[in-house]
Protein backbone atom coordinates (compact mmCIF):
# COMPACT_ATOMS: atom_id res chain seq x y z
CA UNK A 1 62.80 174.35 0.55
CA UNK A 2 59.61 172.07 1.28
CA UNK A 3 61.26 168.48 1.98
CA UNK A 4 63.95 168.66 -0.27
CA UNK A 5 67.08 167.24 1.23
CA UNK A 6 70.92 166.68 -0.21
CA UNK A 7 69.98 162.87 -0.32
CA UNK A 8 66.95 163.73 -2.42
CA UNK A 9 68.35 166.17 -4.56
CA UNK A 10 71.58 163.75 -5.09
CA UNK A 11 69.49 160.99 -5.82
CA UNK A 12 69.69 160.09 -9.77
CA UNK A 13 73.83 160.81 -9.71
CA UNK A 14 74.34 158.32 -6.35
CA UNK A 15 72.63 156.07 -8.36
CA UNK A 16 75.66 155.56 -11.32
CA UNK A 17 78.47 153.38 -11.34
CA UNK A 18 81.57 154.89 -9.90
CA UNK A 19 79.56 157.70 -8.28
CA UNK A 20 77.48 156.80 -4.86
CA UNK A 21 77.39 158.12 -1.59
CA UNK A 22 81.05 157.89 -1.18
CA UNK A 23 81.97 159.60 -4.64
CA UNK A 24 79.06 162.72 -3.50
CA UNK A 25 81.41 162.84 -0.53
CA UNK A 26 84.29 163.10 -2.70
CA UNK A 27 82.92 165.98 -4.43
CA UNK A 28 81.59 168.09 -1.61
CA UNK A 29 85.12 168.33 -0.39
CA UNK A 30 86.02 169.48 -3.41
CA UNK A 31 87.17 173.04 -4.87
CA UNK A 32 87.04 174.00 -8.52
CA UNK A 33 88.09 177.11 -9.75
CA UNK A 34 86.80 178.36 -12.95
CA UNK A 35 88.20 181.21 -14.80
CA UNK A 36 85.38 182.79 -17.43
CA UNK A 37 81.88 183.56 -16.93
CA UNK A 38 81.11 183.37 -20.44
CA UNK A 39 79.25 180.68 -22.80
CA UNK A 40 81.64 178.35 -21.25
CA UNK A 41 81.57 179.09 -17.72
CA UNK A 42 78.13 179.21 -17.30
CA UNK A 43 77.09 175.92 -18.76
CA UNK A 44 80.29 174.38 -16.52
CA UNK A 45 79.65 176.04 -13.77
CA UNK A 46 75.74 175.23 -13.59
CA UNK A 47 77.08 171.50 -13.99
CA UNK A 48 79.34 171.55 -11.18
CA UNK A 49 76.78 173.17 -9.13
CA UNK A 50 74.20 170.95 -9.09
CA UNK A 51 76.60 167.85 -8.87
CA UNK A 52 77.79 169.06 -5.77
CA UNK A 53 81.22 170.38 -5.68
CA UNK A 54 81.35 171.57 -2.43
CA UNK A 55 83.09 175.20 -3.28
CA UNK A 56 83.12 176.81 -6.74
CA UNK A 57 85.52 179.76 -6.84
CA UNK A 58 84.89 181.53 -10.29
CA UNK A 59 86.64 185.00 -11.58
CA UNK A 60 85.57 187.52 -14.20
CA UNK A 61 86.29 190.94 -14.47
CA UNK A 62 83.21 191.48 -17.02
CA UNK A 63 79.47 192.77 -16.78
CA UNK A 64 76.80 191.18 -18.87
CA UNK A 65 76.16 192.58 -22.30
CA UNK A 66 72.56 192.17 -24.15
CA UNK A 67 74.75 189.74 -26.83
CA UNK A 68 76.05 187.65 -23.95
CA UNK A 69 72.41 186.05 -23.34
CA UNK A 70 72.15 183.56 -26.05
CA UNK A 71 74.82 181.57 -24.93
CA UNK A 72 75.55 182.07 -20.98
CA UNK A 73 72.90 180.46 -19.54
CA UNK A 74 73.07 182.34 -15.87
CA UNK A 75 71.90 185.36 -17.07
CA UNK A 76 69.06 186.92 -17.75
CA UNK A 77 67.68 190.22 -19.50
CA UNK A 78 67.05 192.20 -16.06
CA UNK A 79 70.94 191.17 -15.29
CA UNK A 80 72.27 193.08 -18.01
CA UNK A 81 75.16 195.75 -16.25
CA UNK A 82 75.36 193.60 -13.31
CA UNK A 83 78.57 191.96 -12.26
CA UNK A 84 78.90 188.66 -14.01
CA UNK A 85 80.32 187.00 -11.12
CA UNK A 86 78.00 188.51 -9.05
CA UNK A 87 74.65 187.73 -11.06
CA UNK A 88 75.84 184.02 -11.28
CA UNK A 89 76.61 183.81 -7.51
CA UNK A 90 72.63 184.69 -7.44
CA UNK A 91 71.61 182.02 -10.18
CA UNK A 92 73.86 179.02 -8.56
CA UNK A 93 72.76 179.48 -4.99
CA UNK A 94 69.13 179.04 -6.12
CA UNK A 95 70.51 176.10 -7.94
CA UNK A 96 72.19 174.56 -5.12
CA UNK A 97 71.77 175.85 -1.51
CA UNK A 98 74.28 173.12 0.17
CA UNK A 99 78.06 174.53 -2.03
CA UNK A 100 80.17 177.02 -1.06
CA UNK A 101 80.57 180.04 -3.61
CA UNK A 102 83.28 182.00 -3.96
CA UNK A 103 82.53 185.13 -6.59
CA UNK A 104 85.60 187.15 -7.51
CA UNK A 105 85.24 189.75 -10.52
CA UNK A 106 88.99 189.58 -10.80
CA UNK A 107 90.76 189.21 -13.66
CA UNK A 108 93.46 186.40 -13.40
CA UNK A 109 96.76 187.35 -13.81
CA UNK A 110 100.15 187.31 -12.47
CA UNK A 111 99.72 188.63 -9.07
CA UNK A 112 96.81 186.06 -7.78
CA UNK A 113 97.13 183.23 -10.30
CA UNK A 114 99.48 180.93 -7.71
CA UNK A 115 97.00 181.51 -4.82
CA UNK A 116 94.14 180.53 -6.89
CA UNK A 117 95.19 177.19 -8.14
CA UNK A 118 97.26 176.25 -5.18
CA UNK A 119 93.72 176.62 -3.14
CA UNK A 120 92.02 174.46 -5.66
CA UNK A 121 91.72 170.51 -6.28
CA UNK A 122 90.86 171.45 -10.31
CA UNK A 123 90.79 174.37 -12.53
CA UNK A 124 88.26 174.77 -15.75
CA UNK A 125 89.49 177.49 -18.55
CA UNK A 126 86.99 179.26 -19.71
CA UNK A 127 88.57 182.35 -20.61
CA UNK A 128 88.39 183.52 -24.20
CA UNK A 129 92.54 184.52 -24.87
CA UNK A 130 95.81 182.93 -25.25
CA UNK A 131 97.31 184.65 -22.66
CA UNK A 132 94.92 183.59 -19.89
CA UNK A 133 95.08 180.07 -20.54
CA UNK A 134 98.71 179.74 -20.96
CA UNK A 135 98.87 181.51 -17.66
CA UNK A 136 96.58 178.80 -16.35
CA UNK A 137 98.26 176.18 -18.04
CA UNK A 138 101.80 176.73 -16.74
CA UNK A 139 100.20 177.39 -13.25
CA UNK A 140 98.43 173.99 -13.02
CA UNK A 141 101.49 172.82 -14.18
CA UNK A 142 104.05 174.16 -11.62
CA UNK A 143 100.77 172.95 -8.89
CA UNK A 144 100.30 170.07 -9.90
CA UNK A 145 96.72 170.44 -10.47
CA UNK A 146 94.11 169.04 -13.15
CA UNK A 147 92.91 171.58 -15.68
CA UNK A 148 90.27 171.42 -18.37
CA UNK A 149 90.52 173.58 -21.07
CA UNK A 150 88.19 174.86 -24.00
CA UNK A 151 87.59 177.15 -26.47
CA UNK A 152 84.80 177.90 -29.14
CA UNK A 153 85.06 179.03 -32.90
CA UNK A 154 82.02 179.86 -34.86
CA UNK A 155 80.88 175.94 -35.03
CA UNK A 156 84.03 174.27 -33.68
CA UNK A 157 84.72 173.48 -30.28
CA UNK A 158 87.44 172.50 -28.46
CA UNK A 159 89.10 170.82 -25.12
CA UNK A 160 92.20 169.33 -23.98
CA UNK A 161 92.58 167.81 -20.38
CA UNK A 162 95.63 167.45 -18.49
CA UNK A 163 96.00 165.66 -15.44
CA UNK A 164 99.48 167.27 -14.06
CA UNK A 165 98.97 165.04 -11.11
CA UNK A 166 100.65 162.70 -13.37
CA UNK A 167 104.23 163.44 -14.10
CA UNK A 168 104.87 161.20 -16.95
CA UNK A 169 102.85 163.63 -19.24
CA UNK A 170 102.85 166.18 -21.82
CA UNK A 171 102.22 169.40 -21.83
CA UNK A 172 100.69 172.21 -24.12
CA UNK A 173 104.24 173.55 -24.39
CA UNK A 174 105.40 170.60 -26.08
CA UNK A 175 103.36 171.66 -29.19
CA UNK A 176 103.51 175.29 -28.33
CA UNK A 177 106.66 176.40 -26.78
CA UNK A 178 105.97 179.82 -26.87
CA UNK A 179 102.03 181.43 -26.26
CA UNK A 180 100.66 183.38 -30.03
CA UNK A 181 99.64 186.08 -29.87
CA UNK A 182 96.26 187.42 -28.60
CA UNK A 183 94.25 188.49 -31.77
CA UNK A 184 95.67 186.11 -34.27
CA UNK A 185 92.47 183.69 -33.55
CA UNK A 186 89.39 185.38 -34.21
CA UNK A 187 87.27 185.73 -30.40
CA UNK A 188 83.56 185.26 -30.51
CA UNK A 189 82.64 189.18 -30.68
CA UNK A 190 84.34 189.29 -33.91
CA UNK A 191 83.83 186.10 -35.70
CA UNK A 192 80.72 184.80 -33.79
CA UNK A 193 79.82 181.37 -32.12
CA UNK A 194 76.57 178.97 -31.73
CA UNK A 195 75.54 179.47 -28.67
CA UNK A 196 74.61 175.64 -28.29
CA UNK A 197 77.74 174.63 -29.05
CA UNK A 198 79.29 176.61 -25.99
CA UNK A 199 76.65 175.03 -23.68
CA UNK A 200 77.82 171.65 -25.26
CA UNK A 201 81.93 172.14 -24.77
CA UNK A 202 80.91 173.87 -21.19
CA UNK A 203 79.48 170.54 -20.00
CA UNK A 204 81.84 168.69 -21.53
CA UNK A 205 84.41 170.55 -18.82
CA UNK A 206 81.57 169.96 -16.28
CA UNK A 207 81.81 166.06 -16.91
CA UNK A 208 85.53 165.46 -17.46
CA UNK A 209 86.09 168.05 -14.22
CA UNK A 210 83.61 165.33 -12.63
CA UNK A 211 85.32 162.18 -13.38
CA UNK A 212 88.83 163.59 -12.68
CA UNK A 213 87.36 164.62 -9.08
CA UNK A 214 85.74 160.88 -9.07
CA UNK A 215 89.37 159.24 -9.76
CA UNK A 216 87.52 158.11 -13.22
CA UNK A 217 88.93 157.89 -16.75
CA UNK A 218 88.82 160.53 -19.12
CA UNK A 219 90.27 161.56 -22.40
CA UNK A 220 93.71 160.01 -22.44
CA UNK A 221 96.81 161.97 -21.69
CA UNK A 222 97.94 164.42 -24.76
CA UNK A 223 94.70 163.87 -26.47
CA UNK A 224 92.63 167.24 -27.51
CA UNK A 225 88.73 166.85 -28.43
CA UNK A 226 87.10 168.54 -31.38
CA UNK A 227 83.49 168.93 -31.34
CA UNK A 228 81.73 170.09 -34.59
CA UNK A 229 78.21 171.33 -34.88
CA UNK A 230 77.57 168.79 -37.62
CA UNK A 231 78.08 166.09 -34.57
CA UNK A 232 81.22 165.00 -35.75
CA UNK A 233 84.27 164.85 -33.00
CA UNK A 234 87.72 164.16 -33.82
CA UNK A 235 90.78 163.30 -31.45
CA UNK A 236 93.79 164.80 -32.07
CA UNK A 237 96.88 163.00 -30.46
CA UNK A 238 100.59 164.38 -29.83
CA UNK A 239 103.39 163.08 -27.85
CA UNK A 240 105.92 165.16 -25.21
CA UNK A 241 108.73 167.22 -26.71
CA UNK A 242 112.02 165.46 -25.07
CA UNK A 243 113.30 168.99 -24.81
CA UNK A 244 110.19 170.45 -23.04
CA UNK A 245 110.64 171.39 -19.46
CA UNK A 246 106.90 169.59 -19.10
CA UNK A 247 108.71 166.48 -17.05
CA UNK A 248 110.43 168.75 -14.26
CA UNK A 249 108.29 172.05 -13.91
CA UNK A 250 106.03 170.75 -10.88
CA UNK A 251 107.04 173.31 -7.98
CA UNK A 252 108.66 175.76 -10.36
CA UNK A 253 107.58 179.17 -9.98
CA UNK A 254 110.20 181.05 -11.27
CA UNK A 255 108.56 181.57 -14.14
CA UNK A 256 105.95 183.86 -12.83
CA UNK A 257 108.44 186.45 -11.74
CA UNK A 258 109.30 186.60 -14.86
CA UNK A 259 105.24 187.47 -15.27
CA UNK A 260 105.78 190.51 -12.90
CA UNK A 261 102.84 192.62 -12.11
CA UNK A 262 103.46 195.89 -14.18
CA UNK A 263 100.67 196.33 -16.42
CA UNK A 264 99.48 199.64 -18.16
CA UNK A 265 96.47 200.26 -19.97
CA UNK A 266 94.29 202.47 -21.53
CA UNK A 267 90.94 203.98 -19.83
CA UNK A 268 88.93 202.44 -22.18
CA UNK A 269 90.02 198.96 -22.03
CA UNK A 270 89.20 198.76 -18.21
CA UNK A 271 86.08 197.07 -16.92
CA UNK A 272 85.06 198.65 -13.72
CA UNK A 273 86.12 195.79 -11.50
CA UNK A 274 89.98 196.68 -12.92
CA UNK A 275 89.51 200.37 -11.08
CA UNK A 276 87.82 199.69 -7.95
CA UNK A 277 90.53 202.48 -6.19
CA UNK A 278 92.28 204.87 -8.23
CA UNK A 279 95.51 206.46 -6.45
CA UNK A 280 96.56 209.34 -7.49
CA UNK A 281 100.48 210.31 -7.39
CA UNK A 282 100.10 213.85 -8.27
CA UNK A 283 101.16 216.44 -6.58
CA UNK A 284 98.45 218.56 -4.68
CA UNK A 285 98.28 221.59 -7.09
CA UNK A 286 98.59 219.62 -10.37
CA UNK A 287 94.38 217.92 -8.91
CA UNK A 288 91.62 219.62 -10.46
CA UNK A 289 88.32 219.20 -8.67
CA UNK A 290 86.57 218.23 -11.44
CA UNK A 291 88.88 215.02 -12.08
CA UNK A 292 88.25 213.46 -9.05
CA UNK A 293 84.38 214.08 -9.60
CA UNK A 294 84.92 211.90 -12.72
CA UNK A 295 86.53 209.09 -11.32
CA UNK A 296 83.92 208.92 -8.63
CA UNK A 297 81.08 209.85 -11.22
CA UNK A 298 82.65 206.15 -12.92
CA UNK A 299 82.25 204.27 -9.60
CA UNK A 300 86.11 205.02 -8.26
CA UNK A 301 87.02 205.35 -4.83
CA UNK A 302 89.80 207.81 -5.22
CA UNK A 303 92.85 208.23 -2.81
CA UNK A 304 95.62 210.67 -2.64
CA UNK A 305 99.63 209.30 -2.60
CA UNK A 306 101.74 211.83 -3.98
CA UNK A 307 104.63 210.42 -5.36
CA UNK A 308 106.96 213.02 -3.50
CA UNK A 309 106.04 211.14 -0.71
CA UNK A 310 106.28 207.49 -2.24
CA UNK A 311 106.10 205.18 -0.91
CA UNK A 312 105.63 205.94 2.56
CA UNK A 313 101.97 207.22 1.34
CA UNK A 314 101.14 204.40 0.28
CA UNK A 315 97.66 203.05 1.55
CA UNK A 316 96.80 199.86 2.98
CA UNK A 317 96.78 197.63 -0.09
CA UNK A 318 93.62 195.09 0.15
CA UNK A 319 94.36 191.54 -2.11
CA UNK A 320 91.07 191.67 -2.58
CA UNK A 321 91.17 195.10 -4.67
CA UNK A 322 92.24 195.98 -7.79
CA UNK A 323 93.86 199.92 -8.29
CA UNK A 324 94.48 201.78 -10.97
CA UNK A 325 97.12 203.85 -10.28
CA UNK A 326 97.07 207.49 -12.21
CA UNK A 327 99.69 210.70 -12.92
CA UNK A 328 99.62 213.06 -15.31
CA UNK A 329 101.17 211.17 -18.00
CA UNK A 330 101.71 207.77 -16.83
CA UNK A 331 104.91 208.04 -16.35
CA UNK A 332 105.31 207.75 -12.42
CA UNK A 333 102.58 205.58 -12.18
CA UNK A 334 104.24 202.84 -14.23
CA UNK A 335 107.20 203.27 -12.28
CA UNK A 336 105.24 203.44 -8.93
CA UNK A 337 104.71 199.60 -10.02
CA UNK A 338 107.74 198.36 -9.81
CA UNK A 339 107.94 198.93 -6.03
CA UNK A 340 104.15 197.57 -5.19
CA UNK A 341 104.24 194.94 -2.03
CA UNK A 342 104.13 191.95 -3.43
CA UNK A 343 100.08 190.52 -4.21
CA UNK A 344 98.83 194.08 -4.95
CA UNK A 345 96.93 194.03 -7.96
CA UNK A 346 97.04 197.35 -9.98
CA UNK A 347 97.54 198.94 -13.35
CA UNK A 348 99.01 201.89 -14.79
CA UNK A 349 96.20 204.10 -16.50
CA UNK A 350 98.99 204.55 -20.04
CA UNK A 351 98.96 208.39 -21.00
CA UNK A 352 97.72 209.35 -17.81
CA UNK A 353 94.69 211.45 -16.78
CA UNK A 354 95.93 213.99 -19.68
CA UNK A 355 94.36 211.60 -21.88
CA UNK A 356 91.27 211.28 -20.12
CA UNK A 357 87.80 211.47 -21.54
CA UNK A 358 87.07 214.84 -19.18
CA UNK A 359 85.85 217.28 -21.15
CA UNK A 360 85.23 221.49 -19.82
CA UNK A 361 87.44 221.08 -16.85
CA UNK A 362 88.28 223.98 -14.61
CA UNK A 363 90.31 224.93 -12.16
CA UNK A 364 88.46 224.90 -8.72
């Protein structure tokens, strides 16, 4: 690295008002976790990097697609198929050799969502559906941790902070008591976005996530941001429901439970990082050969737990894993969920491997 040093490579940022050595300090003690590798993420996280923070944890399940380039900045053409997380890891240690960074190609859900923001001093949303950020909302809530939030439409932007260190606030669920519904807001891959504009918002969350570290001021409480490509921005202001739960939810969890961890879904909707093991509950004769070829032909490590035997067949569940768990039709493997140790993420693969894509299969 020649004679680069941090003091060097800090110098400009030391040099503003409300920053200095003892702010740098500040921020490489730091931990942000940011949820989205997308045209968000990258621009925040790339932000964060070189300010410092001194550990970025960031999850997505995704790889990178050819139409992700114009607007997340990490990535280039030769990374296309890699791991997002993974291929920004790469990018941001270049970037900054002196942070801590923590890749996960998790998706964030129910099962790891409390250890993930209870670990962190601030969380930045960049995920791209409703029921990811409400997640992350009522999880920063019940913490008592910071979170920045954003989201991009065509040539709108948006972000809302909220400082849940402060318990005289608002919440999101005083203006939207219960989540919509995922879909009724058309996401970027159907309606499009300017890629600019994502870099824009995604250093907006860099620079309020900044200041909040800092103990500066940002966008007052209950106050969300709209940026518009023309250059206009608008503040839109709302006050706390009396009846919202906002005022008493730090330290209530109870409403992850509610969350649970059974999840089914369909083979197709899976990213690779969803099916990194695939147990199988079948019974021995019901297994072709060819079937497990498949799943390992798709990257699977496959493992046999009949469900005769469940669960004292049951592996040794890694947190750091995510299963897919398979039957014939699904219907075991669904109810194999309800009886998971807690923290084990998996899914039910819905209609089971009779609905697989496994064509000319015969019997061994």
């Amino acid at each position: 690295m020649g004679d680069v040093s941090p003091r060097t490579y800090y110098d400009r940022q030391l040099r503003v008002p409300g920053w200095g050595l003892g702010g740098q300090e500040v921020l490489g003690k730091s931990s942000v976790l940011v949820v989205g590798v997308g045209g968000l993420g990258c621009p925040a996280l790339a932000s964060l990097a070189r300010s410092g923070v001194g550990s970025l944890v960031f999850c997505d399940p995704d790889v990178v697609e050819a139409s992700n380039l114009p607007r997340q900045t990490l990535f280039r053409v030769t990374d296309v198929g890699r791991s997002k997380v993974e291929a920004a890891a790469e990018a941001l240690s270049g970037a900054n050799p002196w942070i801590s960074l923590k890749p996960y190609p998790w998706r964030v859900d129910a099962t790891n969502v409390r250890a993930l923001v209870e670990a962190a001093d601030l969380v930045l949303d960049g995920s791209d559906n409703f029921a990811t950020k409400f997640l992350l909302h009522d999880a920063c809530r019940a913490a008592g941790k910071p979170l920045v939030m954003a989201s991009l439409y065509q040539w709108e932007a948006q972000l809302t902070v909220f400082d849940f260190r402060r318990t005289d606030d608002g919440c999101w669920r005083c203006l939207y008591p219960e989540a919509p519904e995922d879909g009724c807001v058309g996401v970027c891959a159907d309606v499009g976005v300017a890629g600019a504009l994502a870099g824009l918002a995604g250093n907006y969350q860099a620079l309020f996530a900044t200041r909040l570290l800092l103990g500066l001021e940002v966008l007052a409480p209950r106050t969300t941001l709209v940026l518009e490509a023309s250059g206009a921005t608008r503040e839109l202001r709302w006050n706390p429901a009396p009846a919202c739960a906002c005022a008493s939810a730090r330290g209530d969890w109870a409403w992850l439970a509610g969350q649970g961890p059974l999840r089914e879904a369909l083979w197709d909707d899976l990213v690779p990082a969803d099916r990194q093991v695939v147990i199988d509950l079948r019974e021995p004769h019901e297994i072709l050969v060819a079937e497990w070829d498949w799943f390992r032909s798709q990257g699977c490590e496959v493992i046999a737990s009949r469900w005769t035997q469940w669960p004292a067949t049951q592996p040794d569940w890694q947190p750091a894993t995510s299963y897919l768990v398979v039957c014939a039709h699904g219907i075991r493997s669904l109810a194999a969920l309800a009886i998971l140790p807690t923290g084990v993420r998996a899914q039910s693969l819905r209609g089971g491997v009779a609905g697989l894509p496994v064509v000319a299969l015969d019997q061994p």
